[in-house]
Protein backbone atom coordinates (compact mmCIF):
# COMPACT_ATOMS: atom_id res chain seq x y z
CA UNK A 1 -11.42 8.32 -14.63
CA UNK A 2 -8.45 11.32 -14.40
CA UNK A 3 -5.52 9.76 -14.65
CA UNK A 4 -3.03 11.21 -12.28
CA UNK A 5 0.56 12.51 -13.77
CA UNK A 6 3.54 13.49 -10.55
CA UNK A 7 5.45 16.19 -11.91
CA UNK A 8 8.40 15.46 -8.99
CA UNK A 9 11.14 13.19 -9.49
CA UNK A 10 9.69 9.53 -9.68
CA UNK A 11 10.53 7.10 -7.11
CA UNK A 12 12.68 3.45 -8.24
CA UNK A 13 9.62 1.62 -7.55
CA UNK A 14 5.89 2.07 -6.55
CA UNK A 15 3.46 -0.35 -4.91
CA UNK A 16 0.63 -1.14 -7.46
CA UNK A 17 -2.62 -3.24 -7.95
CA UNK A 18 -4.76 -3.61 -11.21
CA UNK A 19 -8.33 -3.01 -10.62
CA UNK A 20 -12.14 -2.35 -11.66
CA UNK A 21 -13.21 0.99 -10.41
CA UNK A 22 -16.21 1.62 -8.57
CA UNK A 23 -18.79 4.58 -10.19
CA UNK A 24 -18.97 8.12 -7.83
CA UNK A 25 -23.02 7.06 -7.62
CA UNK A 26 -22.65 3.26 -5.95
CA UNK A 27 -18.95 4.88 -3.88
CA UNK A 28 -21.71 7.52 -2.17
CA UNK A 29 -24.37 5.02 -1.96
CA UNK A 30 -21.90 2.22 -0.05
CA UNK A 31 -20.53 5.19 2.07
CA UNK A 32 -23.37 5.91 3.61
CA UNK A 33 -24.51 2.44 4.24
CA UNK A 34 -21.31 1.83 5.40
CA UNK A 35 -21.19 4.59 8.08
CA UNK A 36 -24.34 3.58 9.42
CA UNK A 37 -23.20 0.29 9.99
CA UNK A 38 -19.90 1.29 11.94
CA UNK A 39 -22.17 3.00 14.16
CA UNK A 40 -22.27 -0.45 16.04
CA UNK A 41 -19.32 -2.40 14.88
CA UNK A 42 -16.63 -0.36 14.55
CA UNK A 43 -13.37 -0.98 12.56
CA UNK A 44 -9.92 0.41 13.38
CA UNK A 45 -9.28 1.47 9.56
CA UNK A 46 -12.00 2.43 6.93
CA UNK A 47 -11.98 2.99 3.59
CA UNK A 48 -11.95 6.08 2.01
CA UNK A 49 -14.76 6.17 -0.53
CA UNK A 50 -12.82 7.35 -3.79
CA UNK A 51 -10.50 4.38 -2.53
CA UNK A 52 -13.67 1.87 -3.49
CA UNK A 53 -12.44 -0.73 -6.16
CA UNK A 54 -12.24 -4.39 -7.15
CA UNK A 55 -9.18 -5.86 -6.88
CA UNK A 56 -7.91 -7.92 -9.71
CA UNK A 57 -4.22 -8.64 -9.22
CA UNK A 58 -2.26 -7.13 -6.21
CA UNK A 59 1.64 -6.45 -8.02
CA UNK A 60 3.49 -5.54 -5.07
CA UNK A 61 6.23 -2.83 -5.68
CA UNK A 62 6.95 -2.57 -9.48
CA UNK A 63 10.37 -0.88 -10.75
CA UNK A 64 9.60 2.34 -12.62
CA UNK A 65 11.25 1.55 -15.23
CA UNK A 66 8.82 -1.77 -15.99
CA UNK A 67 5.58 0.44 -15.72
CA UNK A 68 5.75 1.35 -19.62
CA UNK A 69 5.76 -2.71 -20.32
CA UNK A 70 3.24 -3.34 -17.69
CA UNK A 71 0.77 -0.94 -19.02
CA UNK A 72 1.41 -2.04 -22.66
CA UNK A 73 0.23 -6.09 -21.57
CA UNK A 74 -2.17 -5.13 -19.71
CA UNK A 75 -3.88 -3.29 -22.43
CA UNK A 76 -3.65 -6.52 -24.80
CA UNK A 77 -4.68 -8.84 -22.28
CA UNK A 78 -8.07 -6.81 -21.75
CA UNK A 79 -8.75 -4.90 -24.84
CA UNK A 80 -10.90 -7.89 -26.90
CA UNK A 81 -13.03 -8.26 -23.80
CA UNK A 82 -16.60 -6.97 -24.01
CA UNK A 83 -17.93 -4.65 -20.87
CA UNK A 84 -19.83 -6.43 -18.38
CA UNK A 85 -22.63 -5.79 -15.48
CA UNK A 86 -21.93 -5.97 -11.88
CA UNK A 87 -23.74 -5.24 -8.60
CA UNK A 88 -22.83 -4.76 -5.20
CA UNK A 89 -23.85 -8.17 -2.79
CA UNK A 90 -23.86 -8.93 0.98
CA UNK A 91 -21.70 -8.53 3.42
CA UNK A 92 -18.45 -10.28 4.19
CA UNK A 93 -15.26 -10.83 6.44
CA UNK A 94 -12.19 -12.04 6.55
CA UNK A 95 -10.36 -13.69 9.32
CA UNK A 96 -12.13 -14.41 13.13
CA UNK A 97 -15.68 -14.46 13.03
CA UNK A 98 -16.01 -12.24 16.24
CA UNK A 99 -12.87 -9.98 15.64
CA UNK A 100 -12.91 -9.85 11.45
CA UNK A 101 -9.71 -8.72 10.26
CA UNK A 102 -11.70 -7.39 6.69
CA UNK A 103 -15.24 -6.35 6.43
CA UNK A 104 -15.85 -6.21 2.53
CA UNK A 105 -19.24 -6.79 0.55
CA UNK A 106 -19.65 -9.14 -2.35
CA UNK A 107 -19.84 -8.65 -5.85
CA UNK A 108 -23.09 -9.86 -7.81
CA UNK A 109 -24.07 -9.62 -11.18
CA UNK A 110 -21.51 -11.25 -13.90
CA UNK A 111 -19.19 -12.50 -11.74
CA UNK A 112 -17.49 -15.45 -14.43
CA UNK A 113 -16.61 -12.18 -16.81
CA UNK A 114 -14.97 -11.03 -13.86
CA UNK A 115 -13.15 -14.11 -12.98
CA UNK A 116 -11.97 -14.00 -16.21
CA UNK A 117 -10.64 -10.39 -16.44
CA UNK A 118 -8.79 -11.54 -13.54
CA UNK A 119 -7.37 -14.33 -15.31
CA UNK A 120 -6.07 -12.15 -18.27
CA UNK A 121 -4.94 -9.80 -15.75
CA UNK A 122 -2.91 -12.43 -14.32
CA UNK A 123 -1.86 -13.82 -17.01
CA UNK A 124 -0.70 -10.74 -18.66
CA UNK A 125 1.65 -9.89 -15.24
CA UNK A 126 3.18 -13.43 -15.25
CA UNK A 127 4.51 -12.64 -18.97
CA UNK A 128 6.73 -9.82 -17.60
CA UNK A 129 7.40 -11.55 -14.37
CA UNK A 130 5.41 -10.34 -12.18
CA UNK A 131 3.72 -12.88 -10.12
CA UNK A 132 1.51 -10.97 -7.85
CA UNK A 133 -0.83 -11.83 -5.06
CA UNK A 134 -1.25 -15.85 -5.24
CA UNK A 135 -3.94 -16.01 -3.51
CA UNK A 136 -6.62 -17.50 -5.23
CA UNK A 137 -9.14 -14.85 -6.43
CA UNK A 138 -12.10 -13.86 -4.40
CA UNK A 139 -14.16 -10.99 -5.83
CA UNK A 140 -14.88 -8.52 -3.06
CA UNK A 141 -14.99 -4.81 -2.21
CA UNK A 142 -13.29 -3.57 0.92
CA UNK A 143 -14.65 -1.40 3.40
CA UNK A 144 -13.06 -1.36 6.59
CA UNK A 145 -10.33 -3.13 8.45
CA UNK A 146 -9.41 -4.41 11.65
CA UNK A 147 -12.48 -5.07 13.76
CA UNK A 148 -12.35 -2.55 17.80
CA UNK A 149 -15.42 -2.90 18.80
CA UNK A 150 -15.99 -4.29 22.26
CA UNK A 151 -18.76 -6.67 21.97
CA UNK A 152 -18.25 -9.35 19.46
CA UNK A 153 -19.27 -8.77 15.72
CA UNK A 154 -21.92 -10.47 14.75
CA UNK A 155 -22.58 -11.17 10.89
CA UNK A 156 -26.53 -11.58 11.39
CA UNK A 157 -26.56 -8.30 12.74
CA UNK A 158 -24.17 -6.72 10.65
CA UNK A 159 -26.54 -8.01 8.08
CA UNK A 160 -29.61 -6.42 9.66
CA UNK A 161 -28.41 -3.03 9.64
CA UNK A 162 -26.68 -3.31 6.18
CA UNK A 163 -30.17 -4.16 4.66
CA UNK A 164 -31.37 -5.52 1.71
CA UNK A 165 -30.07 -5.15 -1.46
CA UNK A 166 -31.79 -2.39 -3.82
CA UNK A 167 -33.62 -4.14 -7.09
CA UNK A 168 -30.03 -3.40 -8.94
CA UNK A 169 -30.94 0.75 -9.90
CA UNK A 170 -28.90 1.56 -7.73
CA UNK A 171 -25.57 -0.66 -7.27
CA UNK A 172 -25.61 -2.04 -10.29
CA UNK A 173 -22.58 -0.99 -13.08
CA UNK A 174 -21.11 -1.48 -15.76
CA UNK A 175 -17.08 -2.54 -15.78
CA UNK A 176 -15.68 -1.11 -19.21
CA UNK A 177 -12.64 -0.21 -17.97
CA UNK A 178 -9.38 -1.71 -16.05
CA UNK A 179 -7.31 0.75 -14.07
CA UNK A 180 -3.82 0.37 -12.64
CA UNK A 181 -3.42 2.31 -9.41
CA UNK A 182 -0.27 3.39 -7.21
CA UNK A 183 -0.62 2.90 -3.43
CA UNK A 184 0.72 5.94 -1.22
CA UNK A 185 0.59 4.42 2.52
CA UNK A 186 -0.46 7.15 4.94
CA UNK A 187 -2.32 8.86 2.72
CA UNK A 188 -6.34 9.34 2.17
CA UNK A 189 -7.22 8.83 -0.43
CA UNK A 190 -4.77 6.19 -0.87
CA UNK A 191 -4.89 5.03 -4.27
CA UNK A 192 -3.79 7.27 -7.56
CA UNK A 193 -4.48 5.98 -11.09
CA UNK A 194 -2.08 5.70 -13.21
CA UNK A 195 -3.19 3.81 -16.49
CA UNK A 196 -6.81 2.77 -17.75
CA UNK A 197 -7.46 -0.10 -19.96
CA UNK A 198 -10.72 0.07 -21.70
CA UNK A 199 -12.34 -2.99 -22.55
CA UNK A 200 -13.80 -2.71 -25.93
CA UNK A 201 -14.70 -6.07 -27.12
């Protein structure tokens, strides 16, 4: 992962999130399955595919000044860990079931070592104040928002043309690192990465 360094004047604060990144090999392999699929259910907004991640903790807008302290936590909280397997699952959405709000797919594989990164994640924020997101955590991948398609969506069809899952060659990964991202609104790709974490447990 290339960490990202703005040489212009830094803002007071920036809108962050903590996250597992997604390798370039399963981002081009859900792209495409993705497209295909928005061929008949169309969503407003889509995901760019380097924007692909796991969210762990959503942080809101943290002060500049903080982000030295913020990266130094989160780097404790997730260094002991050992790396862990996951996999890309079915299909999801949030909100109506006809007019989704979020169409994400699930994540297989390991998905308690997850949980628990997102624990220590949490965890780690709440020391410096920073509450986050409280929703509670629901491990997902997003890839498009805001359902426009005339007829209504239907999640058995959805499912049809997403297909099967592959045997795991393919969508399967392993999480060894933790990345902090800035979010720039308006701008694709949205997300820049600002910190990595490497679990090395």
């Amino acid at each position: 992962m290339v960490l990202s360094e703005n040489s212009r004047s830094k803002p007071e604060s920036e809108r962050m999130f903590v996250a597992v990144p997604v390798p370039a090999s399963v981002r081009v392999h859900l792209a495409a399955r993705t497209d295909h699929l928005l061929r008949t259910f169309p969503f407003q907004t889509t995901v760019h595919p380097q924007d692909y991640h796991i969210t762990l903790l959503f942080l809101g807008d943290v002060p500049t000044a903080r982000v030295a302290e913020l990266r130094m936590v989160l780097g404790e909280a997730v260094r002991p860990l050992p790396s862990f397997r996951l996999s890309l699952g079915s299909l999801g959405t949030f909100g109506p079931e006809a007019h989704p709000t979020v169409l994400y797919v699930r994540i297989a594989g390991e998905a308690e070592k997850l949980a628990d990164l997102a624990r220590r994640v949490r965890t780690a924020a709440e020391r410096l104040g920073f509450t986050g997101d409280r929703k509670p955590f629901v491990a997902h991948l997003t890839l498009a928002r805001r359902y426009r398609g005339v007829k209504p969506y239907s999640p058995a069809d959805a499912a049809r043309i997403w297909g099967p899952g592959d045997d795991g060659t393919i969508t399967s990964f392993a999480v060894d690192e933790v990345i902090l991202f800035a979010s720039h609104l308006g701008r694709r790709p949205m997300y820049e990465p600002r910190a990595a974490f490497p679990l090395e447990g």
